[in-house]
C-alpha atoms as a PDB file:
ATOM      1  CA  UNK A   1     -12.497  36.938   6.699  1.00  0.00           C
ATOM      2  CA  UNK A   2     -11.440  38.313  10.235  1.00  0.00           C
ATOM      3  CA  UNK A   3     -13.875  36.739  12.230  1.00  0.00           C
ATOM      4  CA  UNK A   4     -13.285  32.875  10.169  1.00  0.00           C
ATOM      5  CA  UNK A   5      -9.489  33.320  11.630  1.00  0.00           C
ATOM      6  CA  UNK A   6     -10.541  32.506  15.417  1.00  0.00           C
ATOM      7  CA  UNK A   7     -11.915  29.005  14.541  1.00  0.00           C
ATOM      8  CA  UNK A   8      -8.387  28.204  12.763  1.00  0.00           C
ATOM      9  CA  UNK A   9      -5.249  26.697  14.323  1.00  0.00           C
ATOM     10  CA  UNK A  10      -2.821  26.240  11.803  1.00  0.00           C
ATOM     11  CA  UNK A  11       0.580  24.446  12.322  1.00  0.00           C
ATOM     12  CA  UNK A  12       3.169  26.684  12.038  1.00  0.00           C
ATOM     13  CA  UNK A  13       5.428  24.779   9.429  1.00  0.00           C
ATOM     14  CA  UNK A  14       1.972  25.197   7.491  1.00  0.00           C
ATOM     15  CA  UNK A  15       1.689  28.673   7.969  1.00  0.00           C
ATOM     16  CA  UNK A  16       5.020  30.215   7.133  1.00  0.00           C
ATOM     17  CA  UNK A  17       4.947  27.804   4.047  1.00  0.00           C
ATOM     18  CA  UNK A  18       1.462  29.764   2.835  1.00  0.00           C
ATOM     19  CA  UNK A  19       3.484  32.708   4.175  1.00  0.00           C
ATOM     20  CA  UNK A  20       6.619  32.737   1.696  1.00  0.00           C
ATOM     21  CA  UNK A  21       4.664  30.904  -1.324  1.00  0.00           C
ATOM     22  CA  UNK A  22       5.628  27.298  -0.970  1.00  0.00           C
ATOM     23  CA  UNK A  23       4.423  23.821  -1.617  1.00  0.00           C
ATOM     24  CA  UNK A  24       1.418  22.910   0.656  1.00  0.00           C
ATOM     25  CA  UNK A  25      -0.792  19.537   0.113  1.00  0.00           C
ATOM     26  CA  UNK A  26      -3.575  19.198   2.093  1.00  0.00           C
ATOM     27  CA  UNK A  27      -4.598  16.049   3.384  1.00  0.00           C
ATOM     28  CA  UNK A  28      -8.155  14.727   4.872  1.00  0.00           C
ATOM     29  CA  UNK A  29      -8.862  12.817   8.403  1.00  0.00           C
ATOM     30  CA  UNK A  30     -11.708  10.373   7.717  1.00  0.00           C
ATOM     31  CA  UNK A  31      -9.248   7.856   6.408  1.00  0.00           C
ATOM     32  CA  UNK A  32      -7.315   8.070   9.826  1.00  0.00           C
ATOM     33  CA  UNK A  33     -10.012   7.863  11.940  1.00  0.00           C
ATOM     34  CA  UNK A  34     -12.883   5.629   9.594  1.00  0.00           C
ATOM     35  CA  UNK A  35     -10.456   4.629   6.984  1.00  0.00           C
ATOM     36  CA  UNK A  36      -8.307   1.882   9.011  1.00  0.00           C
ATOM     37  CA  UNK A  37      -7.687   0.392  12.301  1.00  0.00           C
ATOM     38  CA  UNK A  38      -4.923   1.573  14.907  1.00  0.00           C
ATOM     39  CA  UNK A  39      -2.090   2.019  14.854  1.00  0.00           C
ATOM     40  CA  UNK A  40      -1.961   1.012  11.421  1.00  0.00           C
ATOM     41  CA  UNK A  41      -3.819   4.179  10.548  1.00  0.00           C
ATOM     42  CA  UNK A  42      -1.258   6.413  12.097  1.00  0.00           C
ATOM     43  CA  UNK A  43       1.509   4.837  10.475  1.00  0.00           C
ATOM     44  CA  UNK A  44       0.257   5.744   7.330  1.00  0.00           C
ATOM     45  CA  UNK A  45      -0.855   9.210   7.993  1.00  0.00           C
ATOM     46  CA  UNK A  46       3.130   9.950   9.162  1.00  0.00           C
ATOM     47  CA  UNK A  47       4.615   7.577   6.368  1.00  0.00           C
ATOM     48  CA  UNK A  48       2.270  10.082   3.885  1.00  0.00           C
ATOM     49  CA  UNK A  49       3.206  13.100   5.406  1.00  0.00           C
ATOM     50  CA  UNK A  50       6.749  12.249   5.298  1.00  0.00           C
ATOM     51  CA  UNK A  51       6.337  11.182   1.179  1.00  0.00           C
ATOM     52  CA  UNK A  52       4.871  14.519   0.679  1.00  0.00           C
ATOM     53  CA  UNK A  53       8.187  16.238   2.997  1.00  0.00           C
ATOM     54  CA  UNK A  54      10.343  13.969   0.354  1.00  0.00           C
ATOM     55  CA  UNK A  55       9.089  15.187  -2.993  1.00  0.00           C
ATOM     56  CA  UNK A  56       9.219  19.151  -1.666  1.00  0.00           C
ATOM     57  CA  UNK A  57       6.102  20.126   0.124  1.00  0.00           C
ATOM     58  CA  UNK A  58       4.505  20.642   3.311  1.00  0.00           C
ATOM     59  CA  UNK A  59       1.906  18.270   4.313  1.00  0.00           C
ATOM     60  CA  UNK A  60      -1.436  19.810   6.633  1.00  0.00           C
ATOM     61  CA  UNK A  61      -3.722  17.125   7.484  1.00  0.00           C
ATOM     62  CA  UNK A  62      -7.101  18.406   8.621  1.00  0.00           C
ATOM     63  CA  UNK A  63      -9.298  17.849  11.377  1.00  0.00           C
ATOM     64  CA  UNK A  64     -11.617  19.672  14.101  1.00  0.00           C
ATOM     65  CA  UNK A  65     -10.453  18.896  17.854  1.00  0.00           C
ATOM     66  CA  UNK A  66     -11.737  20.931  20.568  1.00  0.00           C
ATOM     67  CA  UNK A  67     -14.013  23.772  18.248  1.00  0.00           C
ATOM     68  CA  UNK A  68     -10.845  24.589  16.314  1.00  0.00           C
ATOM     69  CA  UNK A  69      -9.853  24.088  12.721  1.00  0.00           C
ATOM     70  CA  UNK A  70      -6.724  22.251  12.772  1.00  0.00           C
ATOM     71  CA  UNK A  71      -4.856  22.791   9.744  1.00  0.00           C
ATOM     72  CA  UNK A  72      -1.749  20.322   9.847  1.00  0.00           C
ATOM     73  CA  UNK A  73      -1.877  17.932  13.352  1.00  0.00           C
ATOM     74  CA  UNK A  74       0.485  17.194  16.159  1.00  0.00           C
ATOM     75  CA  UNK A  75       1.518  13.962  17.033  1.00  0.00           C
ATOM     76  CA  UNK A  76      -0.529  14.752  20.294  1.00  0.00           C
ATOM     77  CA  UNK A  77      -3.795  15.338  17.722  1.00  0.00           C
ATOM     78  CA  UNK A  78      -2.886  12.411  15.242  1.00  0.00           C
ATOM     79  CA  UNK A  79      -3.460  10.265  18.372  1.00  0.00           C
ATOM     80  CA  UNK A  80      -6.373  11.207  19.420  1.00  0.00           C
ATOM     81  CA  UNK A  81      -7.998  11.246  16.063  1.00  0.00           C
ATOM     82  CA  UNK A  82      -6.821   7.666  15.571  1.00  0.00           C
ATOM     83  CA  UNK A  83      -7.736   6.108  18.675  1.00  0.00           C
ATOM     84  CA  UNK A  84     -10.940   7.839  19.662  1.00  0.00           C
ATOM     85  CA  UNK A  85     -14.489   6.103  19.321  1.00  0.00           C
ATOM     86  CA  UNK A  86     -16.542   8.820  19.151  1.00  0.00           C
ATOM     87  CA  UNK A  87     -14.833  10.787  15.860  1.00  0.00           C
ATOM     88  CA  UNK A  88     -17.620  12.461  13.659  1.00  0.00           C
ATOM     89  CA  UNK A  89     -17.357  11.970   9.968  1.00  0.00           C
ATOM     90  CA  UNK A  90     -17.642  15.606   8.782  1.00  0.00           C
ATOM     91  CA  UNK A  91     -18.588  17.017   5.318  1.00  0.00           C
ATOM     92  CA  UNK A  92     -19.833  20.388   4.415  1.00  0.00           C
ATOM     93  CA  UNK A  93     -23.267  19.908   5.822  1.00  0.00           C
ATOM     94  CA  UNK A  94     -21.826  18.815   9.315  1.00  0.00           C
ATOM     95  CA  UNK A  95     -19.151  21.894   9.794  1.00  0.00           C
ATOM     96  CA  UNK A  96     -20.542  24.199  11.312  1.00  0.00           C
ATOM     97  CA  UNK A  97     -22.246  21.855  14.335  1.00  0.00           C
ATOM     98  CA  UNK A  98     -18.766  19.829  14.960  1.00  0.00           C
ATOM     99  CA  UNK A  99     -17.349  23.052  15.204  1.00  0.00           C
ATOM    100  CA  UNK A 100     -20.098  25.036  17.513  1.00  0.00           C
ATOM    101  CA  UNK A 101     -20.687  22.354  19.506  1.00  0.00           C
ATOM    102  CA  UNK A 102     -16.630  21.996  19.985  1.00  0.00           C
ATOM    103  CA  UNK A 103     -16.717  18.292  19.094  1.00  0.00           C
ATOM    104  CA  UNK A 104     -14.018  15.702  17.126  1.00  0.00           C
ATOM    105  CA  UNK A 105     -14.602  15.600  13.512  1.00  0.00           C
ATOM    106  CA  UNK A 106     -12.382  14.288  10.930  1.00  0.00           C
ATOM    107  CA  UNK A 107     -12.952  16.189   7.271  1.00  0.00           C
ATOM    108  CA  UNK A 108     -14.107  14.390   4.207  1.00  0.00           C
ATOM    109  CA  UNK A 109     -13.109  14.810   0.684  1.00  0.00           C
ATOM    110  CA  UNK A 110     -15.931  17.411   0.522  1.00  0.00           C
ATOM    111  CA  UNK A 111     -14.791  19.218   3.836  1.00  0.00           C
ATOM    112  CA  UNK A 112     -11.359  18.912   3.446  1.00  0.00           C
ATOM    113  CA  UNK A 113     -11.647  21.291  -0.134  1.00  0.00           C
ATOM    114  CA  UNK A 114     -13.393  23.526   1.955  1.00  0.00           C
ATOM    115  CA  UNK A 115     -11.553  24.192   4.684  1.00  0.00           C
ATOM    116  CA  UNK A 116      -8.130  23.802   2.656  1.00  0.00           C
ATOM    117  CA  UNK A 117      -9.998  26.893   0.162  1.00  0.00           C
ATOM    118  CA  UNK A 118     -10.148  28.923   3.404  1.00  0.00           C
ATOM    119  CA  UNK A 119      -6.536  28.426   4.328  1.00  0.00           C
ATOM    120  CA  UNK A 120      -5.306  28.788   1.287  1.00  0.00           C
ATOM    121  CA  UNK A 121      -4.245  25.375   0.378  1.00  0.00           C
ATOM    122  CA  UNK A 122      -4.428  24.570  -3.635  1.00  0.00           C
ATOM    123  CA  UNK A 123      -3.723  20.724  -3.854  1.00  0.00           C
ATOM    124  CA  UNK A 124      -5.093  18.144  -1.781  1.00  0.00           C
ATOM    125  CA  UNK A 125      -4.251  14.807  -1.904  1.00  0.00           C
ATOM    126  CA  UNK A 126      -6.573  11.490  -1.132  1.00  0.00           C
ATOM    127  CA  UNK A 127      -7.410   7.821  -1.962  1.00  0.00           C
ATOM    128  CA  UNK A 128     -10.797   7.657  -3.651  1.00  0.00           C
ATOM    129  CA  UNK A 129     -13.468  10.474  -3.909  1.00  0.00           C
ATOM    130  CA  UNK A 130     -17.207   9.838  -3.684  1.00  0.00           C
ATOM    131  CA  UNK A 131     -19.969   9.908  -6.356  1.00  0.00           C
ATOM    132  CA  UNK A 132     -23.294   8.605  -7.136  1.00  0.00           C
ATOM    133  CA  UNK A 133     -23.630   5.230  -5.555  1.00  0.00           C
ATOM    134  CA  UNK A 134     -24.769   2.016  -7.522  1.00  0.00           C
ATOM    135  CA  UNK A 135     -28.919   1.759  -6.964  1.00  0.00           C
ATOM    136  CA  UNK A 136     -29.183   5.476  -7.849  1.00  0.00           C
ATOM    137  CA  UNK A 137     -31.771   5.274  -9.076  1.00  0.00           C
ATOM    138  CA  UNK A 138     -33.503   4.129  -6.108  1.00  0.00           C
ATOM    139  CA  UNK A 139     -31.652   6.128  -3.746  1.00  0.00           C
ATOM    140  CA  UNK A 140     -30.753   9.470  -4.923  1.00  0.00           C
ATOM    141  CA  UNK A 141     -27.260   8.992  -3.301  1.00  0.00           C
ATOM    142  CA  UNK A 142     -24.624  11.235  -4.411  1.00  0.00           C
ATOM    143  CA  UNK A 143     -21.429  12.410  -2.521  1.00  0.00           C
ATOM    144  CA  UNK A 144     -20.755  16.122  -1.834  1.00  0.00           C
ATOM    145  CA  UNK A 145     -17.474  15.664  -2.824  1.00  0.00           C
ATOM    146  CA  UNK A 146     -18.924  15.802  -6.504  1.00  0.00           C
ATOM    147  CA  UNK A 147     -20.934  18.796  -5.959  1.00  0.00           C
ATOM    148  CA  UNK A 148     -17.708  20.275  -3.657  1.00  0.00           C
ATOM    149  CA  UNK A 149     -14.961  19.748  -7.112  1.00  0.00           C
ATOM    150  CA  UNK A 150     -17.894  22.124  -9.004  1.00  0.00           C
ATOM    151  CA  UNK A 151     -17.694  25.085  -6.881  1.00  0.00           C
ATOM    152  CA  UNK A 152     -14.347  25.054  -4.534  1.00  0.00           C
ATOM    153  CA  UNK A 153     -10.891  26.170  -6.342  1.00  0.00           C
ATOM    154  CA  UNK A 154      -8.741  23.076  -4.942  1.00  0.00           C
ATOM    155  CA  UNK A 155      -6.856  20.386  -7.037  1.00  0.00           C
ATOM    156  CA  UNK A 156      -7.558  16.901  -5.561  1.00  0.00           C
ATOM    157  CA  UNK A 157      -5.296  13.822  -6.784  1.00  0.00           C
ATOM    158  CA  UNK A 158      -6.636  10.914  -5.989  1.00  0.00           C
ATOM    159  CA  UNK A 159      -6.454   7.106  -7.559  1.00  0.00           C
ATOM    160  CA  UNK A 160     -10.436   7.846  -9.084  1.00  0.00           C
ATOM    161  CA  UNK A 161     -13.800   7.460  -7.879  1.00  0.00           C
ATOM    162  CA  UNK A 162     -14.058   4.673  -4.929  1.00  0.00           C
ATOM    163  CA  UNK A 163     -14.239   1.209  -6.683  1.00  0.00           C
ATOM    164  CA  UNK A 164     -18.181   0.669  -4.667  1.00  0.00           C
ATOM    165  CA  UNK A 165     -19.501   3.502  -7.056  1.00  0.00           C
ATOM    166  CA  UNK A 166     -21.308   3.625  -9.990  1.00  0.00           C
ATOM    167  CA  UNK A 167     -18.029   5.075 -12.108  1.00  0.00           C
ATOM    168  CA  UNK A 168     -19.928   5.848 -15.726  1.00  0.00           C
ATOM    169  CA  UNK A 169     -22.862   8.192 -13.552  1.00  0.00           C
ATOM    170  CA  UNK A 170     -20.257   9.695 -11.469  1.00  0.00           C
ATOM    171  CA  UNK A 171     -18.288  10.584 -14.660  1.00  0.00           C
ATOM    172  CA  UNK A 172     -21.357  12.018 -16.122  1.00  0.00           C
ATOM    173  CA  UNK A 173     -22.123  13.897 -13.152  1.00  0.00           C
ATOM    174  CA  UNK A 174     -18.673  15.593 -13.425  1.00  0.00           C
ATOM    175  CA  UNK A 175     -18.985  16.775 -17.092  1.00  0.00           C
ATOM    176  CA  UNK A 176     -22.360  18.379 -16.399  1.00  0.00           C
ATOM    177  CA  UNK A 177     -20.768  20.553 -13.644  1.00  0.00           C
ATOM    178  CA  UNK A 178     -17.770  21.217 -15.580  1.00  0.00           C
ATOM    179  CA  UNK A 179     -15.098  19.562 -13.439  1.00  0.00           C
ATOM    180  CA  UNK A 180     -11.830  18.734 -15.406  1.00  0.00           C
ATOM    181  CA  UNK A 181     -10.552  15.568 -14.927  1.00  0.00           C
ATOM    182  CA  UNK A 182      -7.550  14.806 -16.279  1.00  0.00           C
ATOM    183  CA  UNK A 183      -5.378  11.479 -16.159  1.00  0.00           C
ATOM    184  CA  UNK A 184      -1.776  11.427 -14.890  1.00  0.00           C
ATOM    185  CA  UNK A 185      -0.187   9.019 -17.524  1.00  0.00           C
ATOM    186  CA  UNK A 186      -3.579   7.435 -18.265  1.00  0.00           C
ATOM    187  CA  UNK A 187      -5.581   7.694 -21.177  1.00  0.00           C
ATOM    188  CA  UNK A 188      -8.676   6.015 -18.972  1.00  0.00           C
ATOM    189  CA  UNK A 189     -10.322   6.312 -15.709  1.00  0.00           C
ATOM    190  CA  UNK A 190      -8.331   4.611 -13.022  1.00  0.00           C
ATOM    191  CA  UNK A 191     -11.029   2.462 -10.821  1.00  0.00           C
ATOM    192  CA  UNK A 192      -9.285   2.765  -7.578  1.00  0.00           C
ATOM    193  CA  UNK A 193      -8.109  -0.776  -6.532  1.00  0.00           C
ATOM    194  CA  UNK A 194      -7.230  -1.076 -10.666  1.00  0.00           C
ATOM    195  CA  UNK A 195      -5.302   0.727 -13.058  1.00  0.00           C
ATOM    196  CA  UNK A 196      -7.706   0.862 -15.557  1.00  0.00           C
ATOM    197  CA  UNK A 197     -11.306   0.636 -16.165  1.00  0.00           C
ATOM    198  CA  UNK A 198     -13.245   1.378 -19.851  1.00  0.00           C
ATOM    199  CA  UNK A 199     -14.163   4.867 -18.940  1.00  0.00           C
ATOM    200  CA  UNK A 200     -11.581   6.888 -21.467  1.00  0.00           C
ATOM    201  CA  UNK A 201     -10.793  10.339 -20.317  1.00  0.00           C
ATOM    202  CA  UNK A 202     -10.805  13.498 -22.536  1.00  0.00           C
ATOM    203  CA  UNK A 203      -7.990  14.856 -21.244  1.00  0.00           C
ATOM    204  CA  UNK A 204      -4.253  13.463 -19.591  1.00  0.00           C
ATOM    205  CA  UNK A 205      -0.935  14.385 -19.407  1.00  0.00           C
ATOM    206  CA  UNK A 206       2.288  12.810 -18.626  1.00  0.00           C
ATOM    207  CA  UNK A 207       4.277  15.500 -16.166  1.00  0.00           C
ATOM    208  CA  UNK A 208       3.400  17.231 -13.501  1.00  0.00           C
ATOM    209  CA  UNK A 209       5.017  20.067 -14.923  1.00  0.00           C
ATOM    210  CA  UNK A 210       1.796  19.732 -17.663  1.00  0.00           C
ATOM    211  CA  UNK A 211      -0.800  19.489 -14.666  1.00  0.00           C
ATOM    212  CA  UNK A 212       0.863  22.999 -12.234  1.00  0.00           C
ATOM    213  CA  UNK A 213       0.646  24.923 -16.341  1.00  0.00           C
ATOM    214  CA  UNK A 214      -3.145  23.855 -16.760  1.00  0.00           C
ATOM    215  CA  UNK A 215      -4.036  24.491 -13.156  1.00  0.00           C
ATOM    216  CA  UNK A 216      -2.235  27.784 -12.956  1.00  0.00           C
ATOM    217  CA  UNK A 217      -3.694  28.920 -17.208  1.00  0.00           C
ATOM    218  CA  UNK A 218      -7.205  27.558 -15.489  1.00  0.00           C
ATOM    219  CA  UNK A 219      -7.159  30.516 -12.577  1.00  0.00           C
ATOM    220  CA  UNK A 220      -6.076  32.967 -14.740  1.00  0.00           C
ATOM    221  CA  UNK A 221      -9.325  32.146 -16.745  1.00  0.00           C
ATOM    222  CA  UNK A 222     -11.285  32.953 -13.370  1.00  0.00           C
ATOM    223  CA  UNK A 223     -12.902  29.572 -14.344  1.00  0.00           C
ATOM    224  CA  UNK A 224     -14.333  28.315 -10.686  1.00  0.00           C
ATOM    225  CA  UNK A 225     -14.615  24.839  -9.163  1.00  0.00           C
ATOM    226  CA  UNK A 226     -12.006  22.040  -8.338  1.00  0.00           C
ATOM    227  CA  UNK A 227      -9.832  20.126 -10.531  1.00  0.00           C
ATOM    228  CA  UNK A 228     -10.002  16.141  -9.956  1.00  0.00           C
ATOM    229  CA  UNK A 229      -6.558  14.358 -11.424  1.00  0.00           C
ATOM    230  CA  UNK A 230      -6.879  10.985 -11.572  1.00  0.00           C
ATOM    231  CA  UNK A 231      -3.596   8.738 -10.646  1.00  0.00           C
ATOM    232  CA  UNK A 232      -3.428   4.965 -11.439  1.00  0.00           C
ATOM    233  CA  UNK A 233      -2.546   2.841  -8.026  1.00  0.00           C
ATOM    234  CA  UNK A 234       0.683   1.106  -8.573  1.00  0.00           C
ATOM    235  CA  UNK A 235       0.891  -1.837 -11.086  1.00  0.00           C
ATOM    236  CA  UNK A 236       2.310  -4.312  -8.606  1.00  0.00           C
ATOM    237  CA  UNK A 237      -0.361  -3.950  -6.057  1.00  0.00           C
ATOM    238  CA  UNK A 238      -3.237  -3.676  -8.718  1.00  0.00           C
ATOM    239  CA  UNK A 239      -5.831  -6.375  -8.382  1.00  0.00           C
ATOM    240  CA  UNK A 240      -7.479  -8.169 -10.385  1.00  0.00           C
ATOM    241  CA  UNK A 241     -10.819  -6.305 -11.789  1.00  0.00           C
ATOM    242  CA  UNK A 242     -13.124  -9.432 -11.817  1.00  0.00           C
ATOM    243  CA  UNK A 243     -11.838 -10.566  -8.498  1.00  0.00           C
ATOM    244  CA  UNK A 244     -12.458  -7.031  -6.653  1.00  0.00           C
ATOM    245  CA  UNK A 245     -15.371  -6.754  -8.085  1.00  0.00           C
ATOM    246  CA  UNK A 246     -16.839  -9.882  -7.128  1.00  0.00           C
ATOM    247  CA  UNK A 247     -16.375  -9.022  -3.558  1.00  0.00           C
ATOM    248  CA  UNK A 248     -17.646  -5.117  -4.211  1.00  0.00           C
ATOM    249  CA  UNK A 249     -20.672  -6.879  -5.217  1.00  0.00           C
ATOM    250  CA  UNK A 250     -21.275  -8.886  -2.472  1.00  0.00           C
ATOM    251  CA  UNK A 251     -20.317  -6.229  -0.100  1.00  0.00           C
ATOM    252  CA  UNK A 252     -23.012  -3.848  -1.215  1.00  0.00           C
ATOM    253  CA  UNK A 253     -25.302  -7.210  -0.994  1.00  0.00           C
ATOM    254  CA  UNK A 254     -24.686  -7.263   2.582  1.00  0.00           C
ATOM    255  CA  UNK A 255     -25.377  -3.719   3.210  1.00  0.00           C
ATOM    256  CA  UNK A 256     -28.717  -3.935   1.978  1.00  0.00           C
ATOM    257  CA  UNK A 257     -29.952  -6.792   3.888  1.00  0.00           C
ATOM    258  CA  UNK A 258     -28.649  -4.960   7.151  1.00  0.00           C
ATOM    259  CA  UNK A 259     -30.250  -1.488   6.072  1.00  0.00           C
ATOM    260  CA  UNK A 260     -26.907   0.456   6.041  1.00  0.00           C
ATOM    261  CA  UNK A 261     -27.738   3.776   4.482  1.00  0.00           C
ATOM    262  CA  UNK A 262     -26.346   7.356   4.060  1.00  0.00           C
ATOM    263  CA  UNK A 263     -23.011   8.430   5.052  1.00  0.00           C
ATOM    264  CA  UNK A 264     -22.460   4.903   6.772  1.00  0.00           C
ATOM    265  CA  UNK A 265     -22.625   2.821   3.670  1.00  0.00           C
ATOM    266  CA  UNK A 266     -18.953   3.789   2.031  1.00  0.00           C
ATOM    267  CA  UNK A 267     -17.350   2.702   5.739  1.00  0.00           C
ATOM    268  CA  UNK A 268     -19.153  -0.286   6.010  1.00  0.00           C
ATOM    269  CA  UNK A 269     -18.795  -1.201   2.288  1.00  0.00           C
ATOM    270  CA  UNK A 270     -14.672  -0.793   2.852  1.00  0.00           C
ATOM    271  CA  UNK A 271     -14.914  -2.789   6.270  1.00  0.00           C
ATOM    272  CA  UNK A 272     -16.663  -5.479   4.267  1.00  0.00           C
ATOM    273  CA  UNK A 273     -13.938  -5.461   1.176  1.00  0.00           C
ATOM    274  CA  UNK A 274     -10.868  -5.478   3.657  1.00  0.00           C
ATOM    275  CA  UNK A 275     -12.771  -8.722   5.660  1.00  0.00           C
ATOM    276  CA  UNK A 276     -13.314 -10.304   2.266  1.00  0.00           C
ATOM    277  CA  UNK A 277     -10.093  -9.948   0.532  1.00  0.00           C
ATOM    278  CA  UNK A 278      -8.058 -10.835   3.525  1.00  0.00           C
ATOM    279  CA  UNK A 279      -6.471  -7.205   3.674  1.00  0.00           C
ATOM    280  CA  UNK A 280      -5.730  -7.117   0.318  1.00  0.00           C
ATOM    281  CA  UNK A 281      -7.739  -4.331  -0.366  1.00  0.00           C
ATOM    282  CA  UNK A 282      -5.950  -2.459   2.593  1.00  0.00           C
ATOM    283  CA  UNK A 283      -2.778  -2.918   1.171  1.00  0.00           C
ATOM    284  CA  UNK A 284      -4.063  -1.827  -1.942  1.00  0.00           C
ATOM    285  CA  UNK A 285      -5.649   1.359  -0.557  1.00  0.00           C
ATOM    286  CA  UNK A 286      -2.121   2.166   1.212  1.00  0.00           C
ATOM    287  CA  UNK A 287      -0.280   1.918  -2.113  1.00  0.00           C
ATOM    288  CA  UNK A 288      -2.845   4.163  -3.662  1.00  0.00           C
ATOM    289  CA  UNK A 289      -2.351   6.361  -1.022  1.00  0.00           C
ATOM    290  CA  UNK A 290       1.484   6.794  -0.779  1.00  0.00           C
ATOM    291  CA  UNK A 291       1.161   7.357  -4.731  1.00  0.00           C
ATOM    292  CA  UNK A 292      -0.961   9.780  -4.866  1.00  0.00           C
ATOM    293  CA  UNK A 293       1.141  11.755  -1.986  1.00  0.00           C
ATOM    294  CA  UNK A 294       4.066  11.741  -4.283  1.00  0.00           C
ATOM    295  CA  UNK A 295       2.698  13.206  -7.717  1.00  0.00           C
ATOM    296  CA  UNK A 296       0.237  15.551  -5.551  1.00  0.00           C
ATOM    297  CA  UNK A 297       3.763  17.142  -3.804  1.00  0.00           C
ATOM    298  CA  UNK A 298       5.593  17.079  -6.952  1.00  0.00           C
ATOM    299  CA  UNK A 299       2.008  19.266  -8.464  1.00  0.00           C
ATOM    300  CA  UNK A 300       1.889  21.179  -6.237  1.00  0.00           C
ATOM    301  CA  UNK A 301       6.338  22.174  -6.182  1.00  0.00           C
ATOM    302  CA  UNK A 302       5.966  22.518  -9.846  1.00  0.00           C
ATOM    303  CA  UNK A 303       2.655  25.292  -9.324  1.00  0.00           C
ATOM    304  CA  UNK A 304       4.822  26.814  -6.558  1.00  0.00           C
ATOM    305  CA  UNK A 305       7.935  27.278  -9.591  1.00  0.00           C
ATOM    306  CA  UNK A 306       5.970  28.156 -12.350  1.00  0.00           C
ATOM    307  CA  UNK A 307       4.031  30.995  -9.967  1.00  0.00           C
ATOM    308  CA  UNK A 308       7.140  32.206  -8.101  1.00  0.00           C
END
């Protein structure tokens, strides 16, 4: 593990945090930098950080500027990740290159677990993880992040799998590799932009006092892989199922008749929603986002109690 140390830079609020065994949520980059336009990006990446700061934990956003491994950003970096045009979108596959080659990446869901593993982050906070895309079976597309949550040992709270996915495949996909997913105060699968969907979970709990005991029982057990809780967005800024998913539809519509594939679809696909709903789905997405920043610091401060 020496030799890993000289591609890190890690903030030092982050480090003497890991250092005396506090609260640390990691957060990813491609939302900053693909997620939203600027400077509204940048105002939420602070306004998250500071949500996490509120409810007792240190936020590290991660990114790779200059060949380095930045674990928790500057003002100076949050900048440049927001406003540059040439940003790589980085998951596992893509690491090493962005990093050799001393480019700008921001991390995925899939990177993000990886690189907050090596630091010795446990909780990681997002809006929506990947999975296997609608058309699968033409395709064969399925996010990392799924195959990531099987073999990395990082919580990730999020607000469910991304509303453009094909939730009941993505589900099964989970169960075969084992991945708990448990709801916070839902008894079903939150579907991002909505509360609820008609995917019921096997397992939920209503504190995250609950969550930090099964987390911290689940390493103890030596049982590997991620954890993926699952956090409804907000009732007031919920929308309406049919009505999101009308537009969904003819978003991934329009990606097919312009040949969008791979990595590119999920950004163009949440260009397309935010043009179609009139920013509603932005606002939505920001909601999510702040939420899921607050229950993944309070996590994370209860694990730090119940292990100090």
């Amino acid at each position: 593990m020496e030799g890993i140390k000289k591609y890190f830079d890690i903030k030092k609020e982050v480090q003497e945090a890991l250092d005396n065994n506090r609260p640390v949520v990691a957060l990813e980059s491609t939302i900053i930098s693909h997620g939203m336009p600027y400077p509204k990006n940048v105002e939420m990446a602070k306004k998250v950080e500071k949500i996490i700061i509120d409810n007792g934990a240190v936020p590290a956003t991660i990114a790779i500027i200059d060949g380095k491994i930045k674990i928790g950003l500057t003002d100076i970096d949050l900048e440049l990740l927001a406003k540059a045009k040439n940003v790589a979108k980085v998951s596992r596959r893509d690491l090493a290159n962005i990093v050799a080659l001393k480019r700008i990446g921001a991390t995925t869901v899939a990177s993000t677990m990886i690189l907050a593993s090596l630091a010795g982050i446990k909780f990681f906070v997002t809006g929506g993880i990947g999975g296997v895309h609608r058309g699968y079976e033409d395709t064969l597309d399925v996010s990392a992040d799924l195959e990531e949550l099987s073999m990395t040992n990082v919580t990730v709270i999020c607000a469910g799998a991304k509303a453009i996915l094909d939730l009941p495949r993505t589900m099964e996909y989970l169960e075969t590799k084992g991945v708990p997913v448990i709801g916070f105060q839902t008894e079903v699968l939150p579907a991002f932009y909505t509360r609820t969907s008609e995917i019921k979970l096997h397992q939920y709990v209503e504190t995250a006092k609950e969550l930090a005991l099964i987390i911290k029982t689940k390493e103890e057990l030596l049982l590997k892989g991620g954890v993926l809780v699952v956090n409804p967005i907000p009732e007031k800024n919920s929308l309406d199922s049919k009505y999101i998913n009308d537009i969904i539809n003819e978003a991934i519509i329009d990606s097919k008749e312009l040949g969008i594939e791979g990595k590119e679809v999920t950004p163009f696909l949440l260009a397309n929603i935010v043009k179609k709903t009139e920013g509603k789905s932005l606002e939505a997405n920001l909601a999510l986002v702040y939420n899921n920043a607050k229950i993944g610091a309070m996590i994370a401060a209860e694990y730090s109690r119940l292990k100090n």
